[in-house]
Protein backbone atom coordinates (compact mmCIF):
# COMPACT_ATOMS: atom_id res chain seq x y z
CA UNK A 1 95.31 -115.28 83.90
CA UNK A 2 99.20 -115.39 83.30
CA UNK A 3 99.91 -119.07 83.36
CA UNK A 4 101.76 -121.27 81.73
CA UNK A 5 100.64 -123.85 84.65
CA UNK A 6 91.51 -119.45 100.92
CA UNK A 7 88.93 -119.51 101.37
CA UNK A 8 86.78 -119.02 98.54
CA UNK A 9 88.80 -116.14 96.93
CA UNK A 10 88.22 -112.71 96.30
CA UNK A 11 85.58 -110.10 97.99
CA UNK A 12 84.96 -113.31 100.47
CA UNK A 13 88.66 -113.99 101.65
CA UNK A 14 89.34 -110.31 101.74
CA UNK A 15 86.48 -109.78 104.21
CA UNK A 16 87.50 -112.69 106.39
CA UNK A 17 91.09 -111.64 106.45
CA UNK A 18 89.94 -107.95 107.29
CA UNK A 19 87.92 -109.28 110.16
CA UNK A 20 91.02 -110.87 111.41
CA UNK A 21 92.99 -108.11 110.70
CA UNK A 22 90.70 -105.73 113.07
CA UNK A 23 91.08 -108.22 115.78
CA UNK A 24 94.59 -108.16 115.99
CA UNK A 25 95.63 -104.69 115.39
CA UNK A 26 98.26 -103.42 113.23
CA UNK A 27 100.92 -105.06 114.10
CA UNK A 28 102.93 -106.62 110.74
CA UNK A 29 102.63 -110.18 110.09
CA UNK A 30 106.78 -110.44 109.99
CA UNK A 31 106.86 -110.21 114.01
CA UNK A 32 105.87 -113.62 113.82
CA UNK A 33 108.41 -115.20 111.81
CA UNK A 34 111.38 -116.10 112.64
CA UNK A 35 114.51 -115.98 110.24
CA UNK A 36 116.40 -118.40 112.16
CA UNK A 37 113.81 -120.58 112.22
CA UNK A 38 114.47 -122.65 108.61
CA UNK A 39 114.29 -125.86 107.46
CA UNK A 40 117.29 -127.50 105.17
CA UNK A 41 115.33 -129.86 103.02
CA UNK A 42 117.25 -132.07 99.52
CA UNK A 43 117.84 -130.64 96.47
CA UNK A 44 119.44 -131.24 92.97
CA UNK A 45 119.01 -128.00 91.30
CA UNK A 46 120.41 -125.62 93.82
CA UNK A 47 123.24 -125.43 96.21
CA UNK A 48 121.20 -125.00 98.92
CA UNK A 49 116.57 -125.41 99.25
CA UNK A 50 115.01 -124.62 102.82
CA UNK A 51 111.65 -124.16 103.92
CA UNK A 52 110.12 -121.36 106.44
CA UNK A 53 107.40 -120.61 107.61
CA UNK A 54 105.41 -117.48 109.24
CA UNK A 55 103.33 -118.42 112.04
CA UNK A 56 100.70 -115.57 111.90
CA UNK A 57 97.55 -117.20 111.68
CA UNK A 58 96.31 -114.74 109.00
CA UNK A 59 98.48 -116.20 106.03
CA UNK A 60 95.42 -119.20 106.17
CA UNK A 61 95.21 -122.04 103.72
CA UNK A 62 94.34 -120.85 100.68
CA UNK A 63 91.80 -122.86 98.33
CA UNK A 64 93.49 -125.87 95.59
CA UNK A 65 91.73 -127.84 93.51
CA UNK A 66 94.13 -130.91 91.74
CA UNK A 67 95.09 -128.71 88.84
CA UNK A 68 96.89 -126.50 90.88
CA UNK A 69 98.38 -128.75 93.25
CA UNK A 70 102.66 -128.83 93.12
CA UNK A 71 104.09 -131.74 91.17
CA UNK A 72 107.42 -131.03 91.06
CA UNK A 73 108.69 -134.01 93.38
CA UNK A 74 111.12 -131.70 95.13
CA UNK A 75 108.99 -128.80 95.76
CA UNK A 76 106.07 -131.06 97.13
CA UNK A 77 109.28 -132.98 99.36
CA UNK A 78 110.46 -129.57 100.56
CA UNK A 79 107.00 -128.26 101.73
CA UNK A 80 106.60 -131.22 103.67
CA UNK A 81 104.88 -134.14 100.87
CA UNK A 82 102.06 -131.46 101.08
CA UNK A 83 101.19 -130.49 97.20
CA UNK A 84 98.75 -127.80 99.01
CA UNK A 85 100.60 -126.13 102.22
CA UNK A 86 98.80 -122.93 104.14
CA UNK A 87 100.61 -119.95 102.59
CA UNK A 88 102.40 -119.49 105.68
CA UNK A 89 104.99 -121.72 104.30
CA UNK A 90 107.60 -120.88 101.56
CA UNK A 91 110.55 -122.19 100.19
CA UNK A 92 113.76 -120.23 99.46
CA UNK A 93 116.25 -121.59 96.97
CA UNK A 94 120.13 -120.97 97.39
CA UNK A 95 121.91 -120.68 93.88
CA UNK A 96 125.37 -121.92 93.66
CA UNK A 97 127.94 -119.48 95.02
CA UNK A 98 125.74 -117.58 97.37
CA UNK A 99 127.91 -117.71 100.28
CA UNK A 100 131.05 -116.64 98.43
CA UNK A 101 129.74 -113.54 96.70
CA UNK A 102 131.72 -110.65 95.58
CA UNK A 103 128.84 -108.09 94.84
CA UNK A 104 127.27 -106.19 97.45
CA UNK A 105 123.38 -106.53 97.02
CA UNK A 106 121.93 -110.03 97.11
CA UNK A 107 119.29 -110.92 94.68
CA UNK A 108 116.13 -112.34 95.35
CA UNK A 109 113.98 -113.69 92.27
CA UNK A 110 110.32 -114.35 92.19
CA UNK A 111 108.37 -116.60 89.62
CA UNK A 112 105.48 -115.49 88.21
CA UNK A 113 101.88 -118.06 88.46
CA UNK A 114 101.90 -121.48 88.16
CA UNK A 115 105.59 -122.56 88.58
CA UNK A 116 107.83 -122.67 90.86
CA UNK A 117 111.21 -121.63 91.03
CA UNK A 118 112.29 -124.86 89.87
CA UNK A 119 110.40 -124.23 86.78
CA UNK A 120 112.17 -120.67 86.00
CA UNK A 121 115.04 -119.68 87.52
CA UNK A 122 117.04 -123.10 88.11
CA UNK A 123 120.13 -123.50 87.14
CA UNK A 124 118.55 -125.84 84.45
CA UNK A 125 114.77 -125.08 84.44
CA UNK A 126 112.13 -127.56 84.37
CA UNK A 127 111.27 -127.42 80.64
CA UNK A 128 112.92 -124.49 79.55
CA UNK A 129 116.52 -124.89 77.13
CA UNK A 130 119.47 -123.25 78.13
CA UNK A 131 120.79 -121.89 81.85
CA UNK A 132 118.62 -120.31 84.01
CA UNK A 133 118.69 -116.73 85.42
CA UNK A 134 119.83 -117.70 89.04
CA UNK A 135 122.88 -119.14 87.50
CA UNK A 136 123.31 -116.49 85.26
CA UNK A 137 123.38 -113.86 87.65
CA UNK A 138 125.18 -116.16 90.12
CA UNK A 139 128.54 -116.07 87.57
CA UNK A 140 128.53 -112.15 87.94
CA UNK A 141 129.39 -113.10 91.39
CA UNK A 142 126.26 -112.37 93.13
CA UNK A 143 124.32 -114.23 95.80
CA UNK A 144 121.11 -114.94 94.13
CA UNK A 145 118.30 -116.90 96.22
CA UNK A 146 114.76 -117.84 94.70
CA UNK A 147 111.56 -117.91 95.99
CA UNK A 148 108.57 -120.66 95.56
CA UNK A 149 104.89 -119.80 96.78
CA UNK A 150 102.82 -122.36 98.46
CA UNK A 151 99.97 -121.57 96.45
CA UNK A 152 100.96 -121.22 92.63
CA UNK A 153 98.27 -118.65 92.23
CA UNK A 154 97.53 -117.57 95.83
CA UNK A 155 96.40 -113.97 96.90
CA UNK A 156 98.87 -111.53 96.13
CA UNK A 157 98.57 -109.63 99.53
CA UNK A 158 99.29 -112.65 101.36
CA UNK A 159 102.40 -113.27 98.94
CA UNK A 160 103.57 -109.63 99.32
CA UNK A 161 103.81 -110.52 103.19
CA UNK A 162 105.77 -113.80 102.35
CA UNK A 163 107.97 -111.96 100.31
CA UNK A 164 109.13 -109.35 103.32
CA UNK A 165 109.87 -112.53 105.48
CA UNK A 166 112.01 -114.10 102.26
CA UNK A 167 113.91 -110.76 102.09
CA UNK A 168 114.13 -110.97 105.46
CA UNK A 169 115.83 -114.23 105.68
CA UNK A 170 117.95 -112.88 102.60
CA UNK A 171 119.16 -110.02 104.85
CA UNK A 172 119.84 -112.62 107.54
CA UNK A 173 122.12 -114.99 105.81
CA UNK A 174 124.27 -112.81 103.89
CA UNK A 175 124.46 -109.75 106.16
CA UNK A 176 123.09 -107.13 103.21
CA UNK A 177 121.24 -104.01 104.37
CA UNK A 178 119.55 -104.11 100.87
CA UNK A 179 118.69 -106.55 98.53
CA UNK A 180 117.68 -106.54 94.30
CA UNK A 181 114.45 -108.05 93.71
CA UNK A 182 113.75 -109.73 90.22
CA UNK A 183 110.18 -110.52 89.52
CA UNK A 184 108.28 -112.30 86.16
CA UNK A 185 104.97 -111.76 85.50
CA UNK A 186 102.37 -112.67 88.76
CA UNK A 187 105.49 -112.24 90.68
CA UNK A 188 106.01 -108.95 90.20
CA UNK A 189 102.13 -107.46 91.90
CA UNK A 190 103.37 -109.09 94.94
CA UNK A 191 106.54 -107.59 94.77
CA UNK A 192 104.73 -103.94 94.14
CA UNK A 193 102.01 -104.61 96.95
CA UNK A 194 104.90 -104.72 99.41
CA UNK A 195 106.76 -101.93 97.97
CA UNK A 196 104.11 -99.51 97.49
CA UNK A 197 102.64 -100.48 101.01
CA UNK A 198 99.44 -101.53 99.78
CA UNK A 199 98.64 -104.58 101.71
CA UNK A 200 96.04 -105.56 104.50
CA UNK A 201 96.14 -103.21 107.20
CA UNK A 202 98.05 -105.62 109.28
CA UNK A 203 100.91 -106.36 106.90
CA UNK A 204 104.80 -105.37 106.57
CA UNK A 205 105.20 -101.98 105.50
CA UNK A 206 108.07 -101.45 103.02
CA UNK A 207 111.39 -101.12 105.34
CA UNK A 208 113.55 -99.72 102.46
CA UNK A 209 115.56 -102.83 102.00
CA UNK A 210 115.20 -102.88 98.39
CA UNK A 211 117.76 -101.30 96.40
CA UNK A 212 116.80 -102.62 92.68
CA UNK A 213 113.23 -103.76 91.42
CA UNK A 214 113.40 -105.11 88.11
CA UNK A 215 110.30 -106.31 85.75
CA UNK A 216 109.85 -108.65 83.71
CA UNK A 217 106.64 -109.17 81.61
CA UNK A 218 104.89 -107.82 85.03
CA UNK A 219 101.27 -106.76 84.25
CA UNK A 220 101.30 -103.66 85.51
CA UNK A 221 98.52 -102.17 84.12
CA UNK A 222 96.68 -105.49 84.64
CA UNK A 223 95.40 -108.18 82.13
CA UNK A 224 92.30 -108.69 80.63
CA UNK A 225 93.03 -111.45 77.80
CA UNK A 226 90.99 -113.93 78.83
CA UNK A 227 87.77 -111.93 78.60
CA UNK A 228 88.94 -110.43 75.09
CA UNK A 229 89.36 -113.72 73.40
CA UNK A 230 86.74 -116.36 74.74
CA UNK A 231 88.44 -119.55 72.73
CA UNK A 232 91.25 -118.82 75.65
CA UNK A 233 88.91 -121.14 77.91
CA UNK A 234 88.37 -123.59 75.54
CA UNK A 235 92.48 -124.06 74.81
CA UNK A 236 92.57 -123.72 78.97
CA UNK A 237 89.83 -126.62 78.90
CA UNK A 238 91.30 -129.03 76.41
CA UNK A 239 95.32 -128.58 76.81
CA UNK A 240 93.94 -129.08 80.86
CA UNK A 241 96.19 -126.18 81.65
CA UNK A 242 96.09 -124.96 85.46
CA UNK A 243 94.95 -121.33 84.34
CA UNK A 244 91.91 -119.96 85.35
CA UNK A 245 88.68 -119.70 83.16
CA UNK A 246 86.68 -116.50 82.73
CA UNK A 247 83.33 -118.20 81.80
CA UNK A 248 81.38 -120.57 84.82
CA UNK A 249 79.47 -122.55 82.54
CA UNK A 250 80.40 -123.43 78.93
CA UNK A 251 79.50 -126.50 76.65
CA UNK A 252 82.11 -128.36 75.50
CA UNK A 253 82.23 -132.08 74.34
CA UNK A 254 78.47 -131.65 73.22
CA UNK A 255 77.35 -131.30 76.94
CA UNK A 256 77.02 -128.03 79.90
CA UNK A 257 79.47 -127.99 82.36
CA UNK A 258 79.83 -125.93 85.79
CA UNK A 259 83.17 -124.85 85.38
CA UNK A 260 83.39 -122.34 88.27
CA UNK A 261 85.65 -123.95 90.02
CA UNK A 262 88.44 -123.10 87.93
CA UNK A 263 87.42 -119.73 86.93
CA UNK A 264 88.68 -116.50 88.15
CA UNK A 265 85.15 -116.04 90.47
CA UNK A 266 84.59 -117.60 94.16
CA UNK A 267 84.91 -120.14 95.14
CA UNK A 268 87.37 -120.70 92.31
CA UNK A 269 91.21 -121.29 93.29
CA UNK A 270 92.79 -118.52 91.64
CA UNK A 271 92.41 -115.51 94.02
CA UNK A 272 96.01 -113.94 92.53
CA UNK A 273 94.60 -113.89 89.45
CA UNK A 274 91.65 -111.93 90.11
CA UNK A 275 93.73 -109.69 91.59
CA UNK A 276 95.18 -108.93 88.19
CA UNK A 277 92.33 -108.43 85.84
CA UNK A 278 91.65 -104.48 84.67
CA UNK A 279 89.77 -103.58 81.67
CA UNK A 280 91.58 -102.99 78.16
CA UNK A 281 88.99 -102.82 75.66
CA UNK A 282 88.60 -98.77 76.01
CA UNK A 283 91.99 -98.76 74.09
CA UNK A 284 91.92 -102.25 72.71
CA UNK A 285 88.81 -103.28 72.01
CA UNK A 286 87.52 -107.22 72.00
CA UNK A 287 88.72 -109.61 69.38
CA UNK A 288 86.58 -109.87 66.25
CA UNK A 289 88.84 -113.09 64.89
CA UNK A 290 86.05 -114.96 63.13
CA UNK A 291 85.75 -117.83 65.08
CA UNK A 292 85.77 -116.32 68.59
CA UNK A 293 82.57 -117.53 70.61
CA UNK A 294 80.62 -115.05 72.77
CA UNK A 295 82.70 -112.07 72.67
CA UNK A 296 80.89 -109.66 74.41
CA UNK A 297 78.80 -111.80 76.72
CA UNK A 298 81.99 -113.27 77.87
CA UNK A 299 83.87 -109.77 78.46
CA UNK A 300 80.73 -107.98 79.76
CA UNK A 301 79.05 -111.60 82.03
CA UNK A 302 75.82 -112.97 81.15
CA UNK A 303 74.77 -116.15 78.83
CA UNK A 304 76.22 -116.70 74.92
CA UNK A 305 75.78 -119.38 72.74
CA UNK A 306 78.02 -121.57 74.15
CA UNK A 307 79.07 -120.19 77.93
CA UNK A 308 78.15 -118.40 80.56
CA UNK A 309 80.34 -115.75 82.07
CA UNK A 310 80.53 -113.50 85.40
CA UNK A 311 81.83 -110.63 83.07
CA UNK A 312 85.20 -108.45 83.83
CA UNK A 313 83.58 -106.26 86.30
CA UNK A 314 82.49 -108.95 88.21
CA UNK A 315 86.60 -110.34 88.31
CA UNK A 316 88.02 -106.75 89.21
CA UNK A 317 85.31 -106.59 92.37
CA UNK A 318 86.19 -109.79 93.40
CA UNK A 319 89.67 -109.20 93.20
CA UNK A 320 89.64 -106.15 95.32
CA UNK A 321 90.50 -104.00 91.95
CA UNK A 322 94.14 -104.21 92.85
CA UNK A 323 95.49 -102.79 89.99
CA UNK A 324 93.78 -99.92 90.92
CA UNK A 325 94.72 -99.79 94.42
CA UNK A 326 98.10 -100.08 92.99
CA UNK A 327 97.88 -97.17 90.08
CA UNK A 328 96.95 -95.01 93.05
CA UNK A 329 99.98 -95.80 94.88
CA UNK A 330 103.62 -95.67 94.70
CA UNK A 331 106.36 -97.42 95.68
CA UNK A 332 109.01 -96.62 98.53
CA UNK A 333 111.55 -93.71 97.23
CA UNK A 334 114.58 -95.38 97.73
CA UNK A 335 113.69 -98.05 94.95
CA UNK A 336 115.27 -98.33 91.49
CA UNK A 337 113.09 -99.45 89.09
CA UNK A 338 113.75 -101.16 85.39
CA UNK A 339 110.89 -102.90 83.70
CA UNK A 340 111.13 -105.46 80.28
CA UNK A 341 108.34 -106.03 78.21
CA UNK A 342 108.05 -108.17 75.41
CA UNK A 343 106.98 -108.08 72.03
CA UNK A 344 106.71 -111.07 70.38
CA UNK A 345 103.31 -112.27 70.77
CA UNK A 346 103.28 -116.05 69.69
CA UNK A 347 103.56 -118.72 72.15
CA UNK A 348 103.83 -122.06 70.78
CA UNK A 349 100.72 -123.85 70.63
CA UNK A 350 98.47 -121.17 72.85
CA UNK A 351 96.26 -118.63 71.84
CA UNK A 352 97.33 -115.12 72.89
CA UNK A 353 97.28 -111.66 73.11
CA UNK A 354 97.03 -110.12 69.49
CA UNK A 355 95.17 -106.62 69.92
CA UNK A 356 98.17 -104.51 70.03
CA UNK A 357 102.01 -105.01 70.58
CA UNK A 358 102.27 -107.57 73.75
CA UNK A 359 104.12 -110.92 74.54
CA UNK A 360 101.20 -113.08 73.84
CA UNK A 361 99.84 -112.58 77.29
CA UNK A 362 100.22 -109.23 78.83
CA UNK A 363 100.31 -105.93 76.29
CA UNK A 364 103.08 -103.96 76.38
CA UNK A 365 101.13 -100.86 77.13
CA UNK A 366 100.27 -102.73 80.75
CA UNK A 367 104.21 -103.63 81.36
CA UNK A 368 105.19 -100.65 81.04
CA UNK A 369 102.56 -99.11 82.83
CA UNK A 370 105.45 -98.39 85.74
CA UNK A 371 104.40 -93.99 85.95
CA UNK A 372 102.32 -94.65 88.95
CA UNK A 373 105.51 -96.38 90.85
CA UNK A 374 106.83 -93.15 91.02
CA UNK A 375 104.61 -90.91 93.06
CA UNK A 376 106.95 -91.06 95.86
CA UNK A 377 110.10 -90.49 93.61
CA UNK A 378 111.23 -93.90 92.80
CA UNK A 379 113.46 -93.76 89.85
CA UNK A 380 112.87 -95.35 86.75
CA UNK A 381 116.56 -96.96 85.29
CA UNK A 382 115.28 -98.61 83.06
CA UNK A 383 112.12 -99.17 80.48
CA UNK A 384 113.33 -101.70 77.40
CA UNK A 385 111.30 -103.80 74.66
CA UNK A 386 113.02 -107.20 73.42
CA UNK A 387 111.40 -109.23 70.68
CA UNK A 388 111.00 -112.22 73.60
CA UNK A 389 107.69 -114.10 74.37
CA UNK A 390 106.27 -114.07 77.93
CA UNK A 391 107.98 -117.52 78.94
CA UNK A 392 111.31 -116.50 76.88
CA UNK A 393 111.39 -113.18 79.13
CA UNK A 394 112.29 -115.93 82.54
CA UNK A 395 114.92 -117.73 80.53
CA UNK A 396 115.60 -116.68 77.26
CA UNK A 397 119.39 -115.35 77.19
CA UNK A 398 119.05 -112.29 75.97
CA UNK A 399 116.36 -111.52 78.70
CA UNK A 400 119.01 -113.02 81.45
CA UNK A 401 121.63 -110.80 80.20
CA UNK A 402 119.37 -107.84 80.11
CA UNK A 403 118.84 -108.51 83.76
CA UNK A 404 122.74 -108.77 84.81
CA UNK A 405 123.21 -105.65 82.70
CA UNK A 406 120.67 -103.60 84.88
CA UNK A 407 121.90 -105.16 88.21
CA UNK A 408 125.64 -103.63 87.90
């Protein structure tokens, strides 16, 4: 549900990728990628844009639908004119300066859902004002590389195992033992599924080459805005925003419509998303704005006035209730860990996240959820509020300096 922008998804993929994953044993998806093996491809935002790829036939093609498709013209160019490659492939962006670094530990930033890098880390960022956070790190003299998904809102698990390869690569190029990940918001499960461990049985164990894991606007404690406040579908629906609904059938513009496809259930395309959803109403509660439209047929599943709604349990199943796989697990001891969480909850021109203290999308209570990292005595540096939005927390300056601060 955090957007600004396989299968089927879900319970179905999982099982499918589990079958596959008993077939071929343990061994970690990494042994078949090679970090030689890149391709250069054009860019104008970055000093350097290649494209690799892991050949284990378990990172499949995951499921698009035209809303989610890439449109940035050099993104779709770099993954081959494909607007939907498997999620074997991934592109890995070279900020200016990266090969004449004067700081030891590389950094390696990963968007959140919906964008690529392009869109938030960029020296100038697609739509965003002001310099992004690769450059800003970049003038701190550090080698700072990016990271674009093929699938803007693919399966987190599958990311996580992407993500080891990029580091990988990382390691490769600049000769670092260790490496400082940066993650916003979607970004940042992937980043803790490989750094707790708590992928497929066949993926890449954490291999202690992160120093540094810093958070931004990360939901980890999981999201469940979309079920609290039911007019969230109908902004999705008119603004035609590639976010994922939580109702399947709703009526809008005086008629029914089947609207599964781009909800959160199978055989919707937003797997990663599912992966994120955890109930907040215990604490929270459901909105009671007058206005709202089938509050607690829409949190709970079943038929309202005006939609008709798997419910949050439904989401979390489907999902593999990741966020509680993840609360039970912590991430590798060696890891720093600094978290940012925003509380300014107005987003131009989107309805939000107004319960309690949040950033308009995730509450602040779920960012800085970060207690069950530490069960294997990771460190926590770190644990700061800003009055930032969830977009100003990728490229707002006072978020970017934040970040260089806790990176020295």
């Amino acid at each position: 549900m955090i957007v600004l922008r396989l299968l089927s998804s879900g319970a179905a993929a999982l099982a499918v990728i589990a079958v596959w994953a008993a077939l071929a044993g343990p061994a970690g998806a990494t042994e078949a990628f090679d970090p030689e093996g890149a391709q250069a491809c054009e860019t104008t935002r970055w000093a350097r844009l290649e494209r690799l790829e892991d050949l284990d036939p378990r990172l499949v093609q995951e499921r698009f639908i035209p809303l989610v498709e890439h449109e940035d013209p050099e993104v779709v160019a770099a993954f081959g004119g494909d607007a939907s490659p498997p999620s074997s492939r991934f592109l890995l962006h070279y900020a200016e300066g990266w090969d004449r670094a004067t700081e030891p530990f590389p950094v390696l930033l990963v968007p959140g859902a919906g964008v690529s890098a392009n869109h938030c880390f960029a020296d100038r960022p697609i739509g965003q004002p002001g310099e992004g956070l690769a450059a800003r790190l970049a003038r701190d003299g550090r080698a700072v590389f990016a990271l674009t998904f093929a699938h803007p809102h693919g399966d987190n698990l599958l990311q996580a195992e992407v993500l080891a390869d990029a580091i990988e690569r990382v390691r490769r190029v600049t000769g670092g033992e260790r490496v400082d990940l940066v993650a916003w918001s979607k970004g940042g499960v992937a980043a803790r599924v490989y750094l707790s461990d708590a992928g497929l049985p066949w993926s890449t164990r954490c291999r202690g080459d992160v120093r540094r894991y810093v958070m931004l606007g990360t939901p980890n404690g999981g999201v469940d805005v979309g079920f609290a406040y039911p007019n969230l579908n109908y902004w999705i629906l008119e603004n035609r925003s590639p976010a994922p609904l939580s109702w399947t059938r709703c009526l809008w513009r005086g008629a029914w419509h089947d609207v599964v496809e781009r909800s959160l259930y199978a055989p919707g395309a937003f797997p990663g998303q599912a992966q994120m959803v955890a109930r907040w109403d215990g604490r929270y509660g459901r909105t009671r704005a007058a206005g709202q439209w089938d509050v607690d047929t829409t949190y709970e599943g079943g038929r309202g006035k005006v939609s008709e709604s798997g419910g949050i349990e439904r989401a979390i199943r489907e999902g593999g209730d990741l966020i509680g796989r993840l609360r039970a697990k912590g991430v590798h001891p060696s890891v720093e860990l600094a978290v940012l969480a925003g509380t300014h909850p107005w987003i131009v021109g989107q309805v939000g996240e107004r319960r309690g203290p949040s950033d308009g999308l995730v509450l602040v209570a779920s960012v800085l959820e970060v207690e069950p990292m530490t069960r294997r005595k990771a460190r926590v540096l770190r644990r700061e509020l800003r009055a930032l939005n969830h977009l100003q927390l990728v490229y707002d300056s006072r978020a970017n300096d934040w970040v260089a601060e806790v990176l020295r």
